[in-house]
Protein backbone atom coordinates (compact mmCIF):
# COMPACT_ATOMS: atom_id res chain seq x y z
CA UNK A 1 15.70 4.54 -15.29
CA UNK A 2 17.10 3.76 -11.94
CA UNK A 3 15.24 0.62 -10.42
CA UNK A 4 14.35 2.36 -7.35
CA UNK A 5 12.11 4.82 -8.94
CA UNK A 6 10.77 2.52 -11.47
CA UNK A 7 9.17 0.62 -8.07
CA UNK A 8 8.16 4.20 -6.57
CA UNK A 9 6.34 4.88 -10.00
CA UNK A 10 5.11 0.98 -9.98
CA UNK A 11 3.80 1.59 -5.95
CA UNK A 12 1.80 4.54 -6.73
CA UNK A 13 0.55 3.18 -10.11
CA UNK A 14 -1.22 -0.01 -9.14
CA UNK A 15 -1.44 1.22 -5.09
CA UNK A 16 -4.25 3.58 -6.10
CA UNK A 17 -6.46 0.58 -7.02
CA UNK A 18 -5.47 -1.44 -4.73
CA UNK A 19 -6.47 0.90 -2.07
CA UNK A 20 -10.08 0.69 -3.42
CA UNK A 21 -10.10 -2.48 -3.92
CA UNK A 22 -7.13 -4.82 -2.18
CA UNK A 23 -7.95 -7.92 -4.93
CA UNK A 24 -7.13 -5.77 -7.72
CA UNK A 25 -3.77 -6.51 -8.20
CA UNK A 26 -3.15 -9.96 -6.11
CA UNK A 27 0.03 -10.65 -7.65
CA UNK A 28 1.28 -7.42 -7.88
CA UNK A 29 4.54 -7.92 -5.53
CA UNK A 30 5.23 -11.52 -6.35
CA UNK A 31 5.33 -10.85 -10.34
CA UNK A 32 6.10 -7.28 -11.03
CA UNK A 33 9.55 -6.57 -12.72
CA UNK A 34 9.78 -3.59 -10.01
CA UNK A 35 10.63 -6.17 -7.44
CA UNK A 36 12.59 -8.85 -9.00
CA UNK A 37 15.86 -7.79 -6.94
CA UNK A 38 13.78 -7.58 -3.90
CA UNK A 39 14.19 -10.87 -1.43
CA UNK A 40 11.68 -8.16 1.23
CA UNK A 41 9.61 -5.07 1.16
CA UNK A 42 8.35 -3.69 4.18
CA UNK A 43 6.47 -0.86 5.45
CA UNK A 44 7.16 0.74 9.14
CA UNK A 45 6.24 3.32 11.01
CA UNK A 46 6.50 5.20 14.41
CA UNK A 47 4.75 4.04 17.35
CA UNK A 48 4.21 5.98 20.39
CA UNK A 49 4.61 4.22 23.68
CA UNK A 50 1.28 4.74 25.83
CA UNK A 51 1.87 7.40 28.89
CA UNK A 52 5.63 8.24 27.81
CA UNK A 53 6.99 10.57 25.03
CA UNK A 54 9.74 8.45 23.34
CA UNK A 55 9.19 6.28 20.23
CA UNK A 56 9.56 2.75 18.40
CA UNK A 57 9.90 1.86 14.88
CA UNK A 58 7.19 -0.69 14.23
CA UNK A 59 6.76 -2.93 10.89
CA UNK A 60 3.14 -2.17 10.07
CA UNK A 61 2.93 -4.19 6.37
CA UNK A 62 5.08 -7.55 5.47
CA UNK A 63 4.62 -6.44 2.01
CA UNK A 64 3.01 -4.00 -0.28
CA UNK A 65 0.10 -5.32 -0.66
CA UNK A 66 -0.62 -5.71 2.77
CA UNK A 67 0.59 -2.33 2.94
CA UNK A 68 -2.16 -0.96 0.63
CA UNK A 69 -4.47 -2.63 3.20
CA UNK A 70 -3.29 -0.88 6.20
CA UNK A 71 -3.36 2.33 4.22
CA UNK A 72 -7.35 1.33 3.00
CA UNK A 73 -7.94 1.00 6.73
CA UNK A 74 -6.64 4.06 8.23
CA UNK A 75 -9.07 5.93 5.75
CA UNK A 76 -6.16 7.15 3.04
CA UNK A 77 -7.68 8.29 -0.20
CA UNK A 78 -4.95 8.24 -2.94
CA UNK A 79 -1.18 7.38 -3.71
CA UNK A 80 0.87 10.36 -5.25
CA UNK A 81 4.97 10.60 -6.29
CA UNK A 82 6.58 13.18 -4.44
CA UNK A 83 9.88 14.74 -5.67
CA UNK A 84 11.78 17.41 -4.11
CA UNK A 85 15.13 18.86 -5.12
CA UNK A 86 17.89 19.36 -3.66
CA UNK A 87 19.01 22.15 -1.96
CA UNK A 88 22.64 21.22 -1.40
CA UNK A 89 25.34 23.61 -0.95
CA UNK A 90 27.77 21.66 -2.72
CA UNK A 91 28.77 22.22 -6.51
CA UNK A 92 26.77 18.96 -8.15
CA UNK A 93 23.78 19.62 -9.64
CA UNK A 94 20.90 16.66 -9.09
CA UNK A 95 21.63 15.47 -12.81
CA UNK A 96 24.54 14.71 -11.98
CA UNK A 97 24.17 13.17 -8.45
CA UNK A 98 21.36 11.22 -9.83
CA UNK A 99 23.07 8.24 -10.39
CA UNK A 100 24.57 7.70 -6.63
CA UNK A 101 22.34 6.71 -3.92
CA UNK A 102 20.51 9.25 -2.71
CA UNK A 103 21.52 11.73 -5.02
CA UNK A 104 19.64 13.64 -7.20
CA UNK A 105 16.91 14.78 -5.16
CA UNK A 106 14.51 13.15 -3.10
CA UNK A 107 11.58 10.57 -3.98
CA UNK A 108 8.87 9.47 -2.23
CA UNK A 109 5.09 8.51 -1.52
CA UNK A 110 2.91 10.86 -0.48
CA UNK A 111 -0.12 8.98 1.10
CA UNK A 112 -3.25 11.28 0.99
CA UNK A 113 -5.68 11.53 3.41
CA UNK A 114 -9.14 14.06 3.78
CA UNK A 115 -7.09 17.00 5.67
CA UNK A 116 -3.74 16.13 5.49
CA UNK A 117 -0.96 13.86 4.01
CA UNK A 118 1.86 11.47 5.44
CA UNK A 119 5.32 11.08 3.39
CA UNK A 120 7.18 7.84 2.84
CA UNK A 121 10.51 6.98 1.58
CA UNK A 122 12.48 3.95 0.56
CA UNK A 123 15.77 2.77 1.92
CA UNK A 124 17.57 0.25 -0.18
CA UNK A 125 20.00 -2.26 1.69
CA UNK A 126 21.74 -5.39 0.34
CA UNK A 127 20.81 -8.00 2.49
CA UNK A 128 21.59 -11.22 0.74
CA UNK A 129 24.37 -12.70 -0.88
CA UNK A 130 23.94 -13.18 -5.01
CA UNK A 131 22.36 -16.14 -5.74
CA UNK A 132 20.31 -17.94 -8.71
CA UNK A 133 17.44 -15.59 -8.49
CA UNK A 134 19.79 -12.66 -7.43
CA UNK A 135 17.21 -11.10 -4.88
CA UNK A 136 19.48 -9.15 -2.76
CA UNK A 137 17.92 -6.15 -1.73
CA UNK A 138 15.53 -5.19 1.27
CA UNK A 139 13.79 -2.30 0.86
CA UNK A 140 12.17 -0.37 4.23
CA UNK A 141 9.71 1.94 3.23
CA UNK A 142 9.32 4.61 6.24
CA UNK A 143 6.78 6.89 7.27
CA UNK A 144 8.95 10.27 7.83
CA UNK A 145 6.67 12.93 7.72
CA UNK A 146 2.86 12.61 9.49
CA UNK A 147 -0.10 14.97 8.91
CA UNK A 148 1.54 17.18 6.90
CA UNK A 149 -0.33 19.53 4.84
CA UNK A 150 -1.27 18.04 1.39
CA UNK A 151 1.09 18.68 -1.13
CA UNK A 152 -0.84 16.17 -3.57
CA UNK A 153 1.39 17.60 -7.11
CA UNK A 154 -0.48 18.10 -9.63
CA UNK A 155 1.09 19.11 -13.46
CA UNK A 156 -0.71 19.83 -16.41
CA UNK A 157 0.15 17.18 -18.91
CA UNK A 158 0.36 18.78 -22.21
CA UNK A 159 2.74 21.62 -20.85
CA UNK A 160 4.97 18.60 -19.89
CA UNK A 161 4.63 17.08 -23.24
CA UNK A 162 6.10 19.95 -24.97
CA UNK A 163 8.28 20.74 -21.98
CA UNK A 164 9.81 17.39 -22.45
CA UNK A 165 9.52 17.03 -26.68
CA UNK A 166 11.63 20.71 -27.10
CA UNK A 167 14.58 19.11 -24.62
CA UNK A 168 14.71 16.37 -26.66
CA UNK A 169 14.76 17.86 -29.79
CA UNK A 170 17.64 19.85 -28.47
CA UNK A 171 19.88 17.37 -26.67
CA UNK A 172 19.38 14.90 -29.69
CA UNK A 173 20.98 17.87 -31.69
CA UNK A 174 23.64 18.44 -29.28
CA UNK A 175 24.69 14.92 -28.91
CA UNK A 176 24.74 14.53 -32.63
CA UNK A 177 27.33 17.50 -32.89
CA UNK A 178 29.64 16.27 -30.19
CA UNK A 179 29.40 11.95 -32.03
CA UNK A 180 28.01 10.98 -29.01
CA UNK A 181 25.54 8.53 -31.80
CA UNK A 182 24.68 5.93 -28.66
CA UNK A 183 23.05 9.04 -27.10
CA UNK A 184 21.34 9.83 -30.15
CA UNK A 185 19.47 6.86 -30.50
CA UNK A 186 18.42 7.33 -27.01
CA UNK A 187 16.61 10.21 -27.17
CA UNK A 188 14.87 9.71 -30.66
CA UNK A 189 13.63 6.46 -29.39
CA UNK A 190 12.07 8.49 -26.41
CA UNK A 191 10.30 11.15 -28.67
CA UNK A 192 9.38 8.33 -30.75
CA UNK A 193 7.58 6.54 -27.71
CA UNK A 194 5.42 10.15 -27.56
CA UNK A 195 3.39 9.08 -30.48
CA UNK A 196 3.67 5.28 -29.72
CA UNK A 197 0.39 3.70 -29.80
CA UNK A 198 1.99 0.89 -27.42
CA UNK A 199 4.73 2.96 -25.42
CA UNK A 200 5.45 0.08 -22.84
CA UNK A 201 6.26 -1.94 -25.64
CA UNK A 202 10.38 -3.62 -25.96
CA UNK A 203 10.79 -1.30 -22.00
CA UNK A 204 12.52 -3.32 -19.77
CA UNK A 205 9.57 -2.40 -17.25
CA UNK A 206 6.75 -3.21 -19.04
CA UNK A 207 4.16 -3.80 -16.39
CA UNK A 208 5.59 -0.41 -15.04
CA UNK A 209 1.73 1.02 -14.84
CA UNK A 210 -1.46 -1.05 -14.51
CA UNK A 211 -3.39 -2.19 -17.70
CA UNK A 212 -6.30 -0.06 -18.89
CA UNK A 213 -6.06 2.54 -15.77
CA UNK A 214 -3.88 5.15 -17.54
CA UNK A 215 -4.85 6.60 -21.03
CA UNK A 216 -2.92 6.66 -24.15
CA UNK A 217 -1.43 10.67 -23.88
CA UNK A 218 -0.51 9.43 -19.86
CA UNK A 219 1.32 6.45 -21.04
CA UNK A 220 3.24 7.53 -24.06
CA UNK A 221 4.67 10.53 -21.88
CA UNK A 222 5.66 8.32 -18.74
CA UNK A 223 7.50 5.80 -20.79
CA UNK A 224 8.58 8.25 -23.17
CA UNK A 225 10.60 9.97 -19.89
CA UNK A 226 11.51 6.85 -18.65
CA UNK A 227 13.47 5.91 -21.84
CA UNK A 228 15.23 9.52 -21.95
CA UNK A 229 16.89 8.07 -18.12
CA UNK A 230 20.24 8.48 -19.04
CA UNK A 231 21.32 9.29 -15.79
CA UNK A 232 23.80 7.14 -13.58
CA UNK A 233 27.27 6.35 -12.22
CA UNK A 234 30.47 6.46 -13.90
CA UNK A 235 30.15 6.42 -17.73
CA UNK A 236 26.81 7.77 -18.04
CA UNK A 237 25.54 10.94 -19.84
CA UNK A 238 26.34 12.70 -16.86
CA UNK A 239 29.51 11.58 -15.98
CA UNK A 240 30.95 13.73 -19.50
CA UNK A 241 33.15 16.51 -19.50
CA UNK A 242 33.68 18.67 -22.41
CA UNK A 243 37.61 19.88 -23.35
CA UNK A 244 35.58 22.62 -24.81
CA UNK A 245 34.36 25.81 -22.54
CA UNK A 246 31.50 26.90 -24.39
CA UNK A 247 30.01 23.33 -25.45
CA UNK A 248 30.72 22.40 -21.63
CA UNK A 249 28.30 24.93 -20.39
CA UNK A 250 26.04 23.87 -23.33
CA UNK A 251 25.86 20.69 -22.26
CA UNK A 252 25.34 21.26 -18.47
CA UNK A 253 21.95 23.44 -19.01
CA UNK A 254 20.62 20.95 -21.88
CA UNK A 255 21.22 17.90 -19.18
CA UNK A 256 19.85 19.88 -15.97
CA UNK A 257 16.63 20.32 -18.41
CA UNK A 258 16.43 17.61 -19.55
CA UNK A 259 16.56 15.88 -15.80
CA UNK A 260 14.01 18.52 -15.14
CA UNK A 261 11.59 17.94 -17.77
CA UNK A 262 11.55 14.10 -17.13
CA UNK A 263 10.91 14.58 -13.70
CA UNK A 264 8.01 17.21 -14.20
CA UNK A 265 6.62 13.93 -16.98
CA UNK A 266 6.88 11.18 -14.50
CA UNK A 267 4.93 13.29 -12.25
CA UNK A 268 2.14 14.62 -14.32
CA UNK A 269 1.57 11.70 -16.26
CA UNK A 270 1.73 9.18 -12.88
CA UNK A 271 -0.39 11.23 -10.78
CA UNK A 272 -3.47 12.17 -13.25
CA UNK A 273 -4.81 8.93 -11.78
């Protein structure tokens, strides 16, 4: 899984309590595995010059906890992931552009209030050499979109079990028949983590979700998508092209579903809480 939608999924995980109750999670953005790139993380927002029209870009949190307070203050109710996708006219499909900086579709935060939402998305920027700790990125998170009607998405989460178990199944076989064995091993780990009584367990994002907020069935099929991520740059499952016509459009509609049905997981199993 790319790292920034590992923090998205992190943000709206442990934001939701923290928005009830801001000592929750205290250490949330000093020790979570989400930020350990991350030298800053701030939140800004539009601000509206008293008497005149134009605009300003204000930072309104330092950090996301402080964030989580401003949100608890202006009276917002719950954190949900957004995902949109694209509607490009070019050739790529968002499997494919997945791996590339804002490819792939668009991710954000959709901050809930009684009768209406705001959206939020991240922009990643390297602001810092590499050091010892190698905490080079920035990350502004920007309200876009204000008072927009709620979206608040909502999937059933057993329809996205099978959704995502059948894909599996079916690109395991495919990548079996074309020797692609390091693929293989991919995707039965991830339907193995769908009956994994510890699914977070050996993920290089453990603390991905909050302890004892998300149930068993929520877990196994978040972490179970989040180990099927084999999308990325150059030399990734969806960097292949097959010599072969026929196996070539096979294996375009098995990886489109297969982004698909990991996206639909993430979602359902994230935002049941």
């Amino acid at each position: 899984m790319v790292g920034t939608l590992a923090q998205l999924i992190a943000m709206v995980g442990y934001g939701n309590q923290c928005i009830e109750n801001p000592r929750s999670h205290p250490n949330f953005f000093k020790q979570n595995s989400t930020f350990q790139y991350c030298n800053q993380v701030f939140f800004t927002a539009e601000k509206r010059k008293t008497f005149f029209p134009s605009t300003k870009i204000t930072t309104v949190a330092e950090n996301p906890l402080e964030w989580y307070t401003y949100l608890s203050h202006e009276g917002c109710q719950a954190l949900r992931l957004y995902y949109e996708g694209s509607e490009s006219s070019s050739n790529n499909a968002d499997y494919q552009m997945a791996g590339m900086v804002g490819g792939g579709g668009t991710w954000g935060i959709e901050t809930i209030y009684p009768k209406y939402s705001d959206m939020w998305y991240a922009g990643w920027k390297v602001t810092k050499e590499p050091g010892g700790d190698n905490r080079i990125w920035s990350v502004e998170y920007r309200k876009v979109e204000y008072k927009i009607q709620l979206r608040n998405l909502q999937l059933e989460l057993e329809t996205r079990r099978k959704l995502l178990s059948g894909t599996l199944l079916a690109i395991t076989d495919f990548a079996n028949r074309i020797g692609r064995e390091n693929y293989v091993s991919v995707f039965l780990k991830a339907l193995e983590t769908l009956n994994d009584p510890n699914p977070e367990a050996s993920f290089y994002h453990p603390d991905l979700l909050p302890e004892l907020v998300y149930n068993l069935e929520e877990r196994q099929l978040l972490f179970a998508a989040s180990r099927a991520w084999v999308f990325g740059g150059m030399g990734s499952w969806n960097d292949m092209v097959m010599d072969d016509g026929e196996l070539d459009k096979e294996y375009q509609h098995l990886s489109s579903a297969l982004y698909s049905a990991i996206n639909q997981a993430i979602i359902a199993a994230l935002n049941a809480r």
